[in-house]
Protein backbone atom coordinates (compact mmCIF):
# COMPACT_ATOMS: atom_id res chain seq x y z
CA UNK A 1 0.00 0.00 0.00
CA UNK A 2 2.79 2.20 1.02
CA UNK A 3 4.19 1.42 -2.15
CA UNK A 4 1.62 2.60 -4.26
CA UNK A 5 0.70 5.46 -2.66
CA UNK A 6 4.74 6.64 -3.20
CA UNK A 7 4.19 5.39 -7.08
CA UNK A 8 1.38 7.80 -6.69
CA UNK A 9 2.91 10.53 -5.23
CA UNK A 10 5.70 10.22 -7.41
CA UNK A 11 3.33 10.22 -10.68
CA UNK A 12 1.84 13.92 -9.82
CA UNK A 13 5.15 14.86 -8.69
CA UNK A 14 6.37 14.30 -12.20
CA UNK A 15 3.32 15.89 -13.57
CA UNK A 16 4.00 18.95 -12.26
CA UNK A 17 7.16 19.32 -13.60
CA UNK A 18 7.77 22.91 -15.02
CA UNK A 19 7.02 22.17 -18.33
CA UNK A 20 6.79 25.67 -20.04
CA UNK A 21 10.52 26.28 -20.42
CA UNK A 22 12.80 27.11 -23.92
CA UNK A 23 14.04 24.92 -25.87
CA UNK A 24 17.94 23.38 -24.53
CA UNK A 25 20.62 24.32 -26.91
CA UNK A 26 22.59 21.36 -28.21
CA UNK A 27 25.30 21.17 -26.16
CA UNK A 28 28.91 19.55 -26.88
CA UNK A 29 32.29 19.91 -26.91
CA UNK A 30 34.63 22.81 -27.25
CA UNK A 31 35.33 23.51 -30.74
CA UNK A 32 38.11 25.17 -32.96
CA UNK A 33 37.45 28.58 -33.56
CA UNK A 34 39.29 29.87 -36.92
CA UNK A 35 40.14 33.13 -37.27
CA UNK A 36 38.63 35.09 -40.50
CA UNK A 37 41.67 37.16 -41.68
CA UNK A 38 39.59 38.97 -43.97
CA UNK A 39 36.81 40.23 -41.44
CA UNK A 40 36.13 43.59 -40.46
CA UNK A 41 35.66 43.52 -36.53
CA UNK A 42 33.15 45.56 -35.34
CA UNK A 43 32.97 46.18 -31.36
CA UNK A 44 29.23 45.65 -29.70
CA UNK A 45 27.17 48.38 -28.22
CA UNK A 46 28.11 49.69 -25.08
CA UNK A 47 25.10 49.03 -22.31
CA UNK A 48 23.93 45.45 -23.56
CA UNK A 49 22.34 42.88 -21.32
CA UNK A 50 21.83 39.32 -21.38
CA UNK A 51 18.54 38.30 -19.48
CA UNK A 52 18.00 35.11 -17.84
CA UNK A 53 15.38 33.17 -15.97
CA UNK A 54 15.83 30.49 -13.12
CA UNK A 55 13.26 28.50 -11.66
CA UNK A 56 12.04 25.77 -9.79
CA UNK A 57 11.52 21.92 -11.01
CA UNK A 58 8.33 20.91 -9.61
CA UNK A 59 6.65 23.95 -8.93
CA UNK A 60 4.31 26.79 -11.08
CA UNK A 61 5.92 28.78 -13.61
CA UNK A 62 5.63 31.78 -11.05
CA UNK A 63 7.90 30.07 -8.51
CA UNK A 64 10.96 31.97 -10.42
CA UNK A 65 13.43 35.21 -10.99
CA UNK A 66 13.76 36.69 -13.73
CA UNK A 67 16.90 39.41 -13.87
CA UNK A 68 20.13 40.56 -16.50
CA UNK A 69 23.36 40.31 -16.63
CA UNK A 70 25.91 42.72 -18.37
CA UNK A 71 28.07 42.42 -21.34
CA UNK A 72 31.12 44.01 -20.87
CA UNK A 73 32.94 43.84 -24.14
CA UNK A 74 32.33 42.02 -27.36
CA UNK A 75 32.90 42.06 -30.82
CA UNK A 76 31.78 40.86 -34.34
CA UNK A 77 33.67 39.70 -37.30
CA UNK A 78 32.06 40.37 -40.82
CA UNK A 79 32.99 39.35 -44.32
CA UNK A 80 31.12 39.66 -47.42
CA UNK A 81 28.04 40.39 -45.93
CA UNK A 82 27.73 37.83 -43.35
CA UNK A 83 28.84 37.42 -39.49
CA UNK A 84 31.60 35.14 -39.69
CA UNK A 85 32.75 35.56 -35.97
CA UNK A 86 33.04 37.16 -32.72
CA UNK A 87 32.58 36.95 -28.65
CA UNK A 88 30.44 38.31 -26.38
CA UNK A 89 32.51 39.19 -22.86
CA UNK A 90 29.78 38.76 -19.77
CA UNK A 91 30.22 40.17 -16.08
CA UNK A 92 29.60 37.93 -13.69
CA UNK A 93 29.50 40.19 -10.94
CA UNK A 94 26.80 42.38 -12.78
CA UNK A 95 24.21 39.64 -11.90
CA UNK A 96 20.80 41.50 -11.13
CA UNK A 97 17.19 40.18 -10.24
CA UNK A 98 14.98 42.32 -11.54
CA UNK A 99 11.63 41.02 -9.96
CA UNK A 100 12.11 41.35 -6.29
CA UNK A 101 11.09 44.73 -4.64
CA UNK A 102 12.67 44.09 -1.61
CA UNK A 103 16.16 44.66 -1.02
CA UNK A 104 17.63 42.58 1.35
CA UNK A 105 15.79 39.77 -0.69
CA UNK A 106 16.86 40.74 -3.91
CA UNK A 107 20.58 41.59 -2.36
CA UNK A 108 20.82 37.79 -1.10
CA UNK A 109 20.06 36.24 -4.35
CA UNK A 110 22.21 37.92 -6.36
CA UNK A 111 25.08 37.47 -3.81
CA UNK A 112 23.76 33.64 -4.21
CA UNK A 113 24.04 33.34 -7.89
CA UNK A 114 27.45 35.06 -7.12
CA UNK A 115 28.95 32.66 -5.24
CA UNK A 116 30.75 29.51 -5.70
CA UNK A 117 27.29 27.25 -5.13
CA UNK A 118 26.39 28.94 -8.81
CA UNK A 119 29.14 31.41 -10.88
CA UNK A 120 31.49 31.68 -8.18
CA UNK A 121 32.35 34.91 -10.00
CA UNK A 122 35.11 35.89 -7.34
CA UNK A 123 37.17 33.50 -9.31
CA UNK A 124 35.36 33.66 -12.72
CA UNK A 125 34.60 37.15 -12.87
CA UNK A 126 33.82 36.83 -16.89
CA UNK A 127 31.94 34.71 -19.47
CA UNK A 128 33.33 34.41 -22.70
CA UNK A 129 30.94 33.23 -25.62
CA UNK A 130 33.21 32.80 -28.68
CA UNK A 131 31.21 32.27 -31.95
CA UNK A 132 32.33 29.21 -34.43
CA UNK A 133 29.93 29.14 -37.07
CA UNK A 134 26.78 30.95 -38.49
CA UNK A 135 24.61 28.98 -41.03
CA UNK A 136 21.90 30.55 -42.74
CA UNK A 137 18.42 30.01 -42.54
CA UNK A 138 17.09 27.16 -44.87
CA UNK A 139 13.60 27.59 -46.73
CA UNK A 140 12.45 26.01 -43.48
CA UNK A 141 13.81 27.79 -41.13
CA UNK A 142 13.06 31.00 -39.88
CA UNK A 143 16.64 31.58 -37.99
CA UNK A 144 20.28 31.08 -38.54
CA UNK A 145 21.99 28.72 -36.51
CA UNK A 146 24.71 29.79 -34.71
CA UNK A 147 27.28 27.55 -32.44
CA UNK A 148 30.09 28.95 -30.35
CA UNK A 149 31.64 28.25 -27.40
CA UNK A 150 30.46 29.22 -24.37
CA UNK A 151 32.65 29.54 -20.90
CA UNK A 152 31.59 29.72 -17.74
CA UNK A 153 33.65 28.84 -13.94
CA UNK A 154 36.47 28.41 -16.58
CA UNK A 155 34.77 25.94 -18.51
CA UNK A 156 34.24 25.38 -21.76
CA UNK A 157 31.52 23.77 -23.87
CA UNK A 158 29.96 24.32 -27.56
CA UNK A 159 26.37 25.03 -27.61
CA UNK A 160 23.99 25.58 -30.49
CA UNK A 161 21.08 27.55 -30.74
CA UNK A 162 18.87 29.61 -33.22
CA UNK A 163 19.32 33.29 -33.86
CA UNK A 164 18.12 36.29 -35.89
CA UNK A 165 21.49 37.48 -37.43
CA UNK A 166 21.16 41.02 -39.25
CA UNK A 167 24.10 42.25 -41.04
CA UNK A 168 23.09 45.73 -42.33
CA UNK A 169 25.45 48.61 -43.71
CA UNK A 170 26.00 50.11 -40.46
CA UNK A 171 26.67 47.06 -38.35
CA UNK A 172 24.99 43.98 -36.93
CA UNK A 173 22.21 43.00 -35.32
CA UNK A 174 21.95 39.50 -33.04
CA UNK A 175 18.78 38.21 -31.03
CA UNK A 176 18.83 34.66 -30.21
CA UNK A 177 15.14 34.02 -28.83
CA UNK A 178 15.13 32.50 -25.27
CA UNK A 179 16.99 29.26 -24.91
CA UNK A 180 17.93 27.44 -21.91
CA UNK A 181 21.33 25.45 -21.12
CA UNK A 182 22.26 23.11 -18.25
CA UNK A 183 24.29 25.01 -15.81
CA UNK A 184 25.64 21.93 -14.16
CA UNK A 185 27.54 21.30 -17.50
CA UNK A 186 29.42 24.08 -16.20
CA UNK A 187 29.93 23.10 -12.49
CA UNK A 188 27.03 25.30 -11.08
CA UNK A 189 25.65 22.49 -9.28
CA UNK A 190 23.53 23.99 -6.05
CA UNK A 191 20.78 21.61 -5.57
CA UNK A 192 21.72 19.27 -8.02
CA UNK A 193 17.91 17.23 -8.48
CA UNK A 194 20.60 13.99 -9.57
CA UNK A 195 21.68 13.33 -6.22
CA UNK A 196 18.64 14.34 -4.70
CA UNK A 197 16.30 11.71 -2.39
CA UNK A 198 12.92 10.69 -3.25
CA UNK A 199 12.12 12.82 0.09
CA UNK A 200 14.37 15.79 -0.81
CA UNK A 201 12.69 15.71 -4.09
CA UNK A 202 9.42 16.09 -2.42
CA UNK A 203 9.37 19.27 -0.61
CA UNK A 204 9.44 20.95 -4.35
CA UNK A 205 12.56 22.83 -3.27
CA UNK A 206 15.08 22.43 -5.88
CA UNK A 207 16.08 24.58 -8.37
CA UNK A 208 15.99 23.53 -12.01
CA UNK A 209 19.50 22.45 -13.89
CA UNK A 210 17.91 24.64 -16.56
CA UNK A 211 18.74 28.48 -16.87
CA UNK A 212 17.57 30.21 -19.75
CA UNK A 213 19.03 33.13 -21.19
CA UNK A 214 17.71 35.75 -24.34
CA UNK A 215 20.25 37.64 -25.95
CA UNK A 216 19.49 40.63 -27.89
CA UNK A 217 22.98 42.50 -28.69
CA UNK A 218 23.59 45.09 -31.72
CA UNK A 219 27.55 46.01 -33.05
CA UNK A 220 27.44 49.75 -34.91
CA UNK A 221 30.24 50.62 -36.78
């Protein structure tokens, strides 16, 4: 009896899941990045922001934060028209919820996400995304595909993912439409759900590996 009321426990558990969440960019590993000698390098905007939302496994969709994070430096490579390369230069330490009011509540998070449980940006004040490759949109397709590779706590792994890539006379212009990646492919393993007991599991109190991120950045020459 005990038995099946755990196998039934378990089944809404699993249910519940947070299922509204991006897509996961294809994730693998570091690749070669070859330099375009022919490229004109354009630098990116100053005052761009990555946003990103966390959230819960097994809970509602509003049982999450939502905030930015800044990009310090960056640049992108044209030639012939098309973006052929770059990076995008993130600071950690710029981590900001942006949907807590309160203060001190808002001020622990971010010193949270800060710390060595998640970014540990004390030692890894940066995150580097280097592109690789752009492909053009197919007949199909409403986005280019772009993969780079992506560091983060001084590791480094290629991920994939769909963007809107606009190279116009006066510079470039990049939106990748939300997307989520694993953080614990990149050591930020705070309540890893893996290694978590049926009971742990339970309470609904762990956070999901997934972190999703939208990136809307513009170069102008």
């Amino acid at each position: 009896m005990k038995k099946l009321a755990l196998m039934a426990a378990l089944g809404l558990f699993v249910a519940s899941c947070n299922s509204d969440k991006a897509a996961e960019a294809t994730t693998g590993e570091a690749q070669e990045v070859t330099a375009n000698g022919a490229a004109e390098t354009i630098a990116l905007d100053s005052g761009s922001t990555v946003a990103w939302r966390g959230f819960k496994t097994y809970t509602p969709m509003d049982d999450q934060h939502l905030g930015t994070v800044n990009v310090q430096e960056g640049t992108f490579d044209v030639a012939e028209g098309k973006l052929v390369g770059g990076s995008i230069t993130i600071d950690m330490n710029s981590i900001t919820c942006t949907d807590l009011e309160d203060e001190g509540k808002r001020g622990y998070l971010e010193g949270h996400l800060k710390s060595d449980a998640f970014f540990h940006a004390d030692s890894f004040p940066t995150a580097v995304f280097e592109i690789v490759e752009v492909v053009d949109p197919s007949e199909a397709t409403k986005y280019s595909t772009v993969t780079g590779n992506l560091t983060i706590r001084g590791t480094t792994n290629s991920i994939t993912f769909p963007a809107d890539v606009s190279v116009v006379e006066d510079g470039v212009k990049f939106m990748a439409p939300t997307f989520s990646i694993d953080r614990t492919l990149w050591g930020a393993n705070f309540h890893n759900r893996d290694d978590a007991t049926i009971a742990e599991s339970l309470k609904d109190d762990l956070i999901d590996h997934s972190i999703e991120l939208t990136i809307k950045v513009k170069a102008t020459k």
